[in-house]
N, C-alpha and C. Protein backbone atom coordinates (compact mmCIF):
# COMPACT_ATOMS: atom_id res chain seq x y z
N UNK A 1 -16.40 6.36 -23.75
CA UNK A 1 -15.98 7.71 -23.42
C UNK A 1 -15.93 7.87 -21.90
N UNK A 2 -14.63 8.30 -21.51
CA UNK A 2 -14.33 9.03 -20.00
C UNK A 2 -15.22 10.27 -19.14
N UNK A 3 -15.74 9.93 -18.51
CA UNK A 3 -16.50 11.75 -18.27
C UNK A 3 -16.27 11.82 -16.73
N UNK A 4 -16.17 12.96 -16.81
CA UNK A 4 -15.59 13.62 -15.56
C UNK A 4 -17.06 12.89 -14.58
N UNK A 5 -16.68 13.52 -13.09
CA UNK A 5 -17.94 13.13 -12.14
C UNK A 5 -18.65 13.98 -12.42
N UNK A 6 -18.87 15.53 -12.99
CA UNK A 6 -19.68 16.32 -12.83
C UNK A 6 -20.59 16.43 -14.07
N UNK A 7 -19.87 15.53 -15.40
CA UNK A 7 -20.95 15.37 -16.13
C UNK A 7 -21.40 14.00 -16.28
N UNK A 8 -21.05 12.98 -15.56
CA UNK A 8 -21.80 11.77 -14.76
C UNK A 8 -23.25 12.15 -14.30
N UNK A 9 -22.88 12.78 -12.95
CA UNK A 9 -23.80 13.26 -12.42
C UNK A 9 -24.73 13.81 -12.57
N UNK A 10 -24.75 14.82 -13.79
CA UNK A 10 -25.52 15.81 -14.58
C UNK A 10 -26.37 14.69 -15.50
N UNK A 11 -25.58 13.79 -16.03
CA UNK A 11 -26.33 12.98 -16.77
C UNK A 11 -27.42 12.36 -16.08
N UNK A 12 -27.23 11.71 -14.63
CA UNK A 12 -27.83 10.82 -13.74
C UNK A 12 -28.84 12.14 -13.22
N UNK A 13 -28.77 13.01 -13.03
CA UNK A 13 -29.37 13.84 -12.49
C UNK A 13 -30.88 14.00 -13.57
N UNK A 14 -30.71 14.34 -15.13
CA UNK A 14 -31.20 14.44 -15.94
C UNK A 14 -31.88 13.84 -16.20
N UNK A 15 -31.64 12.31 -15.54
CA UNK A 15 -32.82 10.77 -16.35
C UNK A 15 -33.40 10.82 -15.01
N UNK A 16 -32.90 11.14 -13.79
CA UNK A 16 -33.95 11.01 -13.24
C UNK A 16 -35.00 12.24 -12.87
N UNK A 17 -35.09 13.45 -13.18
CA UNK A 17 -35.99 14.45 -13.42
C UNK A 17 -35.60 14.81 -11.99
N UNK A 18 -36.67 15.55 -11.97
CA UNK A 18 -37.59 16.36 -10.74
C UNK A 18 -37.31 15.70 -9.23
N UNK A 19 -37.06 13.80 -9.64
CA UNK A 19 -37.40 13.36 -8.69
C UNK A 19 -36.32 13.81 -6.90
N UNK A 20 -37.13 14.07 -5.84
CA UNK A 20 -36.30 14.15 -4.98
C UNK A 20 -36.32 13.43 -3.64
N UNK A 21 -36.41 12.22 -3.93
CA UNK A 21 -37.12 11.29 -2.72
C UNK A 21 -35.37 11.50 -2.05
N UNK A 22 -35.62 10.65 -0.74
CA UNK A 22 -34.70 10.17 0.01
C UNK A 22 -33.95 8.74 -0.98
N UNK A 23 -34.48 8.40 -1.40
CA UNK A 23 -33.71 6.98 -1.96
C UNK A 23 -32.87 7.09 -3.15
N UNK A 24 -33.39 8.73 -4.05
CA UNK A 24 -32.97 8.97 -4.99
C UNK A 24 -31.60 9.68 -4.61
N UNK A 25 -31.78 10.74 -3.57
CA UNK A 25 -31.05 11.62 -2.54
C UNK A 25 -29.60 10.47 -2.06
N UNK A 26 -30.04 9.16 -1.91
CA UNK A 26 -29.30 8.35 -0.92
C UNK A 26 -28.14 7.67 -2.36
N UNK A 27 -28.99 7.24 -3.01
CA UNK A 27 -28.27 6.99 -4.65
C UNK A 27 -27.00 8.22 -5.61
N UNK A 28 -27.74 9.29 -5.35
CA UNK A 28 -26.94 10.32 -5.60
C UNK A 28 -25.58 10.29 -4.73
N UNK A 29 -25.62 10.45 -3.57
CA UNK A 29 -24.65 10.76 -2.30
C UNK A 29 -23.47 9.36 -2.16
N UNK A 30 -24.35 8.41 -2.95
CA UNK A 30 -23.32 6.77 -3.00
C UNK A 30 -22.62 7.10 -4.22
N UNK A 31 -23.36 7.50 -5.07
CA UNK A 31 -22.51 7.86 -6.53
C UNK A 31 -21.16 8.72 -6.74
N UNK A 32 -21.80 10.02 -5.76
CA UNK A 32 -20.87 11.04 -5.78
C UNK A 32 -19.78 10.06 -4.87
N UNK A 33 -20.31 9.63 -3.76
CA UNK A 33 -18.85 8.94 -2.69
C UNK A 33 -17.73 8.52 -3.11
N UNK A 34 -18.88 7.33 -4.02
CA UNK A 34 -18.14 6.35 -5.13
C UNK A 34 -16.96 6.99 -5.93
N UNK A 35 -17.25 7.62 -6.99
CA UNK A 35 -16.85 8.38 -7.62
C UNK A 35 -15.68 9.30 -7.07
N UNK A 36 -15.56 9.69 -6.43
CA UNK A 36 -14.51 10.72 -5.03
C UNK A 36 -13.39 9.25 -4.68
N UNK A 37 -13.90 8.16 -4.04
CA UNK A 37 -13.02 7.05 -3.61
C UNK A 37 -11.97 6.88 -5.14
N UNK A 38 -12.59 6.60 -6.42
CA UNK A 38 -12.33 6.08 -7.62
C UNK A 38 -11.01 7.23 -8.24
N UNK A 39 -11.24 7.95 -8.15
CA UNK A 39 -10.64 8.92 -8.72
C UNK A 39 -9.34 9.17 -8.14
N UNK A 40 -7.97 8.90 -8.60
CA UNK A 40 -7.11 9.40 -7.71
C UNK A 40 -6.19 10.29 -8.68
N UNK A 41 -6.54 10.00 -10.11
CA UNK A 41 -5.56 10.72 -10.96
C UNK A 41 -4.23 10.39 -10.92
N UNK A 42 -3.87 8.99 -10.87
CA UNK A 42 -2.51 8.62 -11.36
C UNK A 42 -2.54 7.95 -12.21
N UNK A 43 -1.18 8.06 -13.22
CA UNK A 43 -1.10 7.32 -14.47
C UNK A 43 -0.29 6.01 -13.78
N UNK A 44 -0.93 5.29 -13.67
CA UNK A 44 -0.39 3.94 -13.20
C UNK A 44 0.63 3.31 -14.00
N UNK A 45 0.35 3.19 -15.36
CA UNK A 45 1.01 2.67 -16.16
C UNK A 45 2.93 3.50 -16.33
N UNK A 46 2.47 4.97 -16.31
CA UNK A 46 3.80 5.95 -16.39
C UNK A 46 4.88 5.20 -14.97
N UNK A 47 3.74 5.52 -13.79
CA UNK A 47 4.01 5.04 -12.65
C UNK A 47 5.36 3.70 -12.18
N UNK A 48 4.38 2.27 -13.22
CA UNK A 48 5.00 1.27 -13.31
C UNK A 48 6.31 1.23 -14.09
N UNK A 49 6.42 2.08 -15.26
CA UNK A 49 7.78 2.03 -15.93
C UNK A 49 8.71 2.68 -15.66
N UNK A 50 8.17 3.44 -14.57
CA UNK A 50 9.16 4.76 -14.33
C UNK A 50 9.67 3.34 -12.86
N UNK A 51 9.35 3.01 -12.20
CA UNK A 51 9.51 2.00 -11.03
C UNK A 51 10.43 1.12 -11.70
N UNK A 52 9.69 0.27 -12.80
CA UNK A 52 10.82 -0.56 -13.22
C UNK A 52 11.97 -0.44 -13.92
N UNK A 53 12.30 0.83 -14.57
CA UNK A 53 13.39 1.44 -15.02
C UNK A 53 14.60 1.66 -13.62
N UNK A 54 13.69 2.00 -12.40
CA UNK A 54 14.48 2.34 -11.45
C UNK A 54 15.29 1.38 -11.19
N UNK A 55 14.45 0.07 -10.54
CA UNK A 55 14.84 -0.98 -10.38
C UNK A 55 16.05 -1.59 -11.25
N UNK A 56 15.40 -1.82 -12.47
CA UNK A 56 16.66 -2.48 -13.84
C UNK A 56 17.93 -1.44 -13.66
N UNK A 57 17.74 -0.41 -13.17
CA UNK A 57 18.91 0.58 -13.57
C UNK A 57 19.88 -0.25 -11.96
N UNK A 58 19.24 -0.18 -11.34
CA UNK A 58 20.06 -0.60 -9.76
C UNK A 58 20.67 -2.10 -10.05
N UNK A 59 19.99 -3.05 -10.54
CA UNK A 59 19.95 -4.14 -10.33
C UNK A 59 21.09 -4.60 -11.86
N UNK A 60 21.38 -3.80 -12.57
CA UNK A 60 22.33 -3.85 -13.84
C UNK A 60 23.57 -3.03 -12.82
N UNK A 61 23.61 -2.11 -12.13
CA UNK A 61 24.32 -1.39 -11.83
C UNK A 61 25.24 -2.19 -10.64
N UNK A 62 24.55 -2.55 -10.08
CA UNK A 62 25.05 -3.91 -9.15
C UNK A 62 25.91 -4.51 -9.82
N UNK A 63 26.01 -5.27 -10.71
CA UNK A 63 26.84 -5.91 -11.14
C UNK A 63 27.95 -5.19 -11.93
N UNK A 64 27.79 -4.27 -12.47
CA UNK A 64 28.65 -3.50 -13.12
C UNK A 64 29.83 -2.88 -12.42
N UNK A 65 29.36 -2.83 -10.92
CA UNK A 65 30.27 -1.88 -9.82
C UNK A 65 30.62 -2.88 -8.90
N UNK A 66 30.43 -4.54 -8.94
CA UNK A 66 31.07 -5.29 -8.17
C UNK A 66 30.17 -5.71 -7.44
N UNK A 67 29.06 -5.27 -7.25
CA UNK A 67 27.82 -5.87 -6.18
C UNK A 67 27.77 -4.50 -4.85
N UNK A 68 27.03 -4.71 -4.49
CA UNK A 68 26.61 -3.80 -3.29
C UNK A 68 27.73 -4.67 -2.10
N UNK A 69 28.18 -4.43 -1.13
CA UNK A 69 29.05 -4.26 0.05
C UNK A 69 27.51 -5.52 0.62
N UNK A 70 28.70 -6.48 1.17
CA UNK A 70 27.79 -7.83 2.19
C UNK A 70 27.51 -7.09 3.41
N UNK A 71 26.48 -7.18 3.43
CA UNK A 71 25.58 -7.01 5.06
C UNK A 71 26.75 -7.74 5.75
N UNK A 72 26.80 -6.64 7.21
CA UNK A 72 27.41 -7.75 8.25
C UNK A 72 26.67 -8.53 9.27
N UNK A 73 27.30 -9.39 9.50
CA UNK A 73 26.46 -10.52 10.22
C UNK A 73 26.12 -10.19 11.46
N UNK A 74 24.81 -10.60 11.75
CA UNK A 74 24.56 -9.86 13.37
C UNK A 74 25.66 -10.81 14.32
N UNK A 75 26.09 -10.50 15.45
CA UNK A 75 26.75 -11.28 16.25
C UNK A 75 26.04 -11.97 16.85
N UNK A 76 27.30 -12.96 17.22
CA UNK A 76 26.12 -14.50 17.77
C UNK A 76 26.03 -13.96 19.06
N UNK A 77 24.57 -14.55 19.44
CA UNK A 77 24.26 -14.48 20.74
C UNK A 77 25.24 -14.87 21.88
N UNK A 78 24.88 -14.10 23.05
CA UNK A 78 26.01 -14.87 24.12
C UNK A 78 25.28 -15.96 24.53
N UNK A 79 26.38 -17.19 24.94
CA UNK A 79 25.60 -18.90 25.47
C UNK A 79 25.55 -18.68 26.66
N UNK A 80 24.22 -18.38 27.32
CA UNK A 80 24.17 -18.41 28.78
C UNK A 80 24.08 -19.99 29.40
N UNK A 81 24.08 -20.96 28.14
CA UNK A 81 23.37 -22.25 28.51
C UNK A 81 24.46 -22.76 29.91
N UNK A 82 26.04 -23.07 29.61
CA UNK A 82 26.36 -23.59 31.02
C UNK A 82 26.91 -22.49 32.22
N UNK A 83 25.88 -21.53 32.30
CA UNK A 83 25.97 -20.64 33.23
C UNK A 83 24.47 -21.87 34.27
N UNK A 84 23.50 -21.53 33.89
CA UNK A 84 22.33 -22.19 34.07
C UNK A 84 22.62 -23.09 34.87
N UNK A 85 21.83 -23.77 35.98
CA UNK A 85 22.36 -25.18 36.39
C UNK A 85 20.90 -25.65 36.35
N UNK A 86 20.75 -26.77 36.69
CA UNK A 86 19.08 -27.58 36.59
C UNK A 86 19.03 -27.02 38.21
N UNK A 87 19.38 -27.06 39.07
CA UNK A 87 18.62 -26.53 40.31
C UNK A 87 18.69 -24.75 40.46
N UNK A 88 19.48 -23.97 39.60
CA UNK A 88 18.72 -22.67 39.03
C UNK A 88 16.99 -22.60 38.42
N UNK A 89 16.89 -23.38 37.73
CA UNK A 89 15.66 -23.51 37.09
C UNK A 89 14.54 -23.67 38.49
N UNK A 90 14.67 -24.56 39.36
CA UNK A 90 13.77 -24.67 40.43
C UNK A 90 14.03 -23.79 41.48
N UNK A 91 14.89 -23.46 41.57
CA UNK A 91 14.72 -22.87 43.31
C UNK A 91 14.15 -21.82 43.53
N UNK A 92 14.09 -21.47 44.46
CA UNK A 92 12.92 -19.91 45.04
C UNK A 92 13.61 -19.14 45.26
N UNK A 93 13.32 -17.65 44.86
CA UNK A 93 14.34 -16.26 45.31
C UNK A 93 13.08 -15.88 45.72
N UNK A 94 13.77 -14.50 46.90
CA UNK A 94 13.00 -13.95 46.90
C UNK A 94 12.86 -12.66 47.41
């Protein structure tokens, strides 16, 4: 059985009585943390089919409509190489 944090807590609260040390105090405050981190309330599973429906729908649809349009190619770099000379590389500016 699923139980909320507040009847977790109530439960944990209950077995351990009265008690109110610091260690019990420190146990409580990790639990509740814990519990707060854990919890996000998504249906993961809805989540995943609803994602992969998206996907299959694009990826069927692609082909049905001819394919998506080709990326264009970045342009080629400019060749600075025989601009360069080997005594460019050494000499001093300044």
């Amino acid at each position: 059985m699923v139980k909320t944090k507040e009847e977790l807590l109530g439960s944990f609260k209950a077995r351990l009585g009265e008690d109110t040390s610091d260690e019990t105090i420190t146990l409580m405050e990790d639990l509740s943390d814990t519990l707060d981190l854990t919890k996000d309330n998504v249906d993961w599973k809805q989540k995943y089919e609803e994602n992969d429906k998206a996907w299959r729908e694009k990826y069927t649809s692609r082909f049905a409509e001819g394919g998506a349009p080709a990326p264009e190619p970045d342009p080629e770099p400019e060749d600075n190489s025989s601009k360069i000379t080997y005594n460019d590389l050494f000499s001093e500016k300044e």
